[in-house]
C-alpha atoms as a PDB file:
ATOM      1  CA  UNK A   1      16.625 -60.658 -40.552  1.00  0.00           C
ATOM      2  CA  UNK A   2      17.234 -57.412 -38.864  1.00  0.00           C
ATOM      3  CA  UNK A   3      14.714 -58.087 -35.639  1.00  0.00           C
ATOM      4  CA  UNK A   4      17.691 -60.613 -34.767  1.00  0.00           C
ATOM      5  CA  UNK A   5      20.204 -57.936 -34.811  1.00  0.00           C
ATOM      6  CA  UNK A   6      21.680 -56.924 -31.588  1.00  0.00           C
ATOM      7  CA  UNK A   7      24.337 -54.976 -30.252  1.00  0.00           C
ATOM      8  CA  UNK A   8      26.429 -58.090 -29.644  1.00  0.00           C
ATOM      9  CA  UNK A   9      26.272 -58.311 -32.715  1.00  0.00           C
ATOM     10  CA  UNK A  10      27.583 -55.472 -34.444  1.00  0.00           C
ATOM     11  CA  UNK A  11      31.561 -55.419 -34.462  1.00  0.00           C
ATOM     12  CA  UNK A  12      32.175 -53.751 -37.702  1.00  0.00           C
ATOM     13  CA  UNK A  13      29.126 -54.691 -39.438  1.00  0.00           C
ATOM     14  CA  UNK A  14      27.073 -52.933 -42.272  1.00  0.00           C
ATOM     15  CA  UNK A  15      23.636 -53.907 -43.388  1.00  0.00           C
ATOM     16  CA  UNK A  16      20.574 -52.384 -45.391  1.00  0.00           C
ATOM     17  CA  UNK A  17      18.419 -50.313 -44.563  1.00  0.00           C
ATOM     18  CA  UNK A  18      15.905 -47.353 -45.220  1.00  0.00           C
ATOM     19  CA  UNK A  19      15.774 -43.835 -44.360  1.00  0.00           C
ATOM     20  CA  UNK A  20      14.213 -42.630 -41.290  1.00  0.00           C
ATOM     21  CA  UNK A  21      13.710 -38.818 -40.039  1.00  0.00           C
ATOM     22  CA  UNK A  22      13.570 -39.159 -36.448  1.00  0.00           C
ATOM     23  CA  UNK A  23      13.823 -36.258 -33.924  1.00  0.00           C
ATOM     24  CA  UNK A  24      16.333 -37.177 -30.863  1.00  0.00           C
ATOM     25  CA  UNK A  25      18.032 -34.790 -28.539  1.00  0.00           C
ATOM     26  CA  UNK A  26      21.457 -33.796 -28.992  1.00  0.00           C
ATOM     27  CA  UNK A  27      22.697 -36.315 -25.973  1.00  0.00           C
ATOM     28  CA  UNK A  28      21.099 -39.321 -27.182  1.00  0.00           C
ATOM     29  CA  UNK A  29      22.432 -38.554 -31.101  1.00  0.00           C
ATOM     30  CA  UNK A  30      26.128 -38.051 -29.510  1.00  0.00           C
ATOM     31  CA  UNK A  31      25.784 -41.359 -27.185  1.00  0.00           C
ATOM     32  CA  UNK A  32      24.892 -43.375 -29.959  1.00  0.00           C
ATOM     33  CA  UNK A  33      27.699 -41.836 -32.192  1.00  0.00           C
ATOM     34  CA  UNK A  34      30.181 -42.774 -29.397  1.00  0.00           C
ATOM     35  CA  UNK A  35      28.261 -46.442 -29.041  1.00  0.00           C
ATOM     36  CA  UNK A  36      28.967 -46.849 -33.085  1.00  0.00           C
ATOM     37  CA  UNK A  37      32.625 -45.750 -32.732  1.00  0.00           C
ATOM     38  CA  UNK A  38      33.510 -47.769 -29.937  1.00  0.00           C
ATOM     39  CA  UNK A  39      31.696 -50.908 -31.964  1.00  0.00           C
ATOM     40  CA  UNK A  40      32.883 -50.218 -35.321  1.00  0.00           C
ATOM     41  CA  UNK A  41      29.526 -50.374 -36.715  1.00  0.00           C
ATOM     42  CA  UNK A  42      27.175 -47.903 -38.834  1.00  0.00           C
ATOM     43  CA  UNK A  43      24.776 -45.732 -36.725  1.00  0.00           C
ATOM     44  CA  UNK A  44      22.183 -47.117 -38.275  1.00  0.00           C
ATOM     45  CA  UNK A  45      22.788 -50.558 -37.292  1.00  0.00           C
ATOM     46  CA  UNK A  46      23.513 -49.347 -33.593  1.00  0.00           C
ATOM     47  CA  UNK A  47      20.026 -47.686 -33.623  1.00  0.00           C
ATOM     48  CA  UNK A  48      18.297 -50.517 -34.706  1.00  0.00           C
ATOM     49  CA  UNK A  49      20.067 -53.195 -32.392  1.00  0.00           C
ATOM     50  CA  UNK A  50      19.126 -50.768 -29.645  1.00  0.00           C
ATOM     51  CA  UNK A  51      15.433 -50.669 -30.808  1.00  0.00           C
ATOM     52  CA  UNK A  52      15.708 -54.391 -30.990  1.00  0.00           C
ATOM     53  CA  UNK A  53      16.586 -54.578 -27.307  1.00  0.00           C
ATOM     54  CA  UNK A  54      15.011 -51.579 -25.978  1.00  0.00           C
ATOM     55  CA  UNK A  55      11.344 -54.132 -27.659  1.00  0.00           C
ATOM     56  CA  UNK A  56      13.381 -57.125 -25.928  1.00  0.00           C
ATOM     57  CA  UNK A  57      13.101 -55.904 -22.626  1.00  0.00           C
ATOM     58  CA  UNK A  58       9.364 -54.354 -23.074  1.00  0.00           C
ATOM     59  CA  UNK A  59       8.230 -57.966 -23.936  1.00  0.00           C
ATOM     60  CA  UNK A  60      10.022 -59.962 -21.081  1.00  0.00           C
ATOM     61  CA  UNK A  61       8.455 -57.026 -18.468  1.00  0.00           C
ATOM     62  CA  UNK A  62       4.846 -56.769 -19.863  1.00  0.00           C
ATOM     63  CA  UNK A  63       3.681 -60.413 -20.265  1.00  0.00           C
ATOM     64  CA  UNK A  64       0.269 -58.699 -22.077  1.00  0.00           C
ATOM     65  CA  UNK A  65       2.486 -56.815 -24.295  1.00  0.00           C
ATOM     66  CA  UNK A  66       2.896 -60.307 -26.099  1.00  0.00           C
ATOM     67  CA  UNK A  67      -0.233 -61.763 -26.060  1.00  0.00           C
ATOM     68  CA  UNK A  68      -1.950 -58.776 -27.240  1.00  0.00           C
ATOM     69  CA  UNK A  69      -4.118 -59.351 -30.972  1.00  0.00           C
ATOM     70  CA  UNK A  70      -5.571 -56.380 -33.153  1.00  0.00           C
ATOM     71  CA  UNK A  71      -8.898 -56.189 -32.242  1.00  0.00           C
ATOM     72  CA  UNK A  72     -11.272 -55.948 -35.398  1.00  0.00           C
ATOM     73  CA  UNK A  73     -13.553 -52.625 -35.676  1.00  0.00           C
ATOM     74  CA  UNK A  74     -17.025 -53.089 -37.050  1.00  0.00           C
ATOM     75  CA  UNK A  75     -18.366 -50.856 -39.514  1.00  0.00           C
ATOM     76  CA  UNK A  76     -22.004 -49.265 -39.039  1.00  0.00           C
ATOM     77  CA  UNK A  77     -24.304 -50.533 -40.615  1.00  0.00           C
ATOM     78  CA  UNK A  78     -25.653 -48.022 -43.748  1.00  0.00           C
ATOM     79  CA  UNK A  79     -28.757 -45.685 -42.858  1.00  0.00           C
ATOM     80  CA  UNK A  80     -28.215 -46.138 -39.166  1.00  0.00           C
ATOM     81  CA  UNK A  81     -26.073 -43.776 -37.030  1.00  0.00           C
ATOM     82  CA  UNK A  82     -23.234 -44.941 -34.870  1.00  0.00           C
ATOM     83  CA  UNK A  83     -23.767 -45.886 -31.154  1.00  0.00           C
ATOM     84  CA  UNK A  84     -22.448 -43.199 -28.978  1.00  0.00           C
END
């Protein structure tokens, strides 16, 4: 699955994948360029190993970050007006 992928990984590889408009500055856009080149891979699989790491190093620094669970919002109840 992609969430394995990682920059190790990507020596001339090509994968699927979905359009995305994100907003980056001009540095970052031309650093990852130069990343893909260098590796022989597609941008897009660059940008995603480096979001896979990027989320591998937030969950090894913030131990919460893992044990975190949605918490489940009630509903009111009908005829009665939220607690404020």
């Amino acid at each position: 699955m992609r969430s394995e992928l990682r920059l190790k990984d990507l020596r001339g590889t090509k994968t699927a994948s979905k359009l995305m408009n994100v907003k980056v500055p001009d540095t970052v856009s031309d650093a990852i360029d130069r990343v893909s080149r260098e590796l022989g891979s597609s941008k897009t699989s660059t940008v995603v190993a480096l979001l896979n790491e990027g989320l591998d190093v937030l969950l090894e620094t913030t131990p919460s970050a893992r044990r975190r669970t949605p918490t489940r919002r009630r509903t009111p109840r009908r005829g009665r007006p939220p607690k404020r």
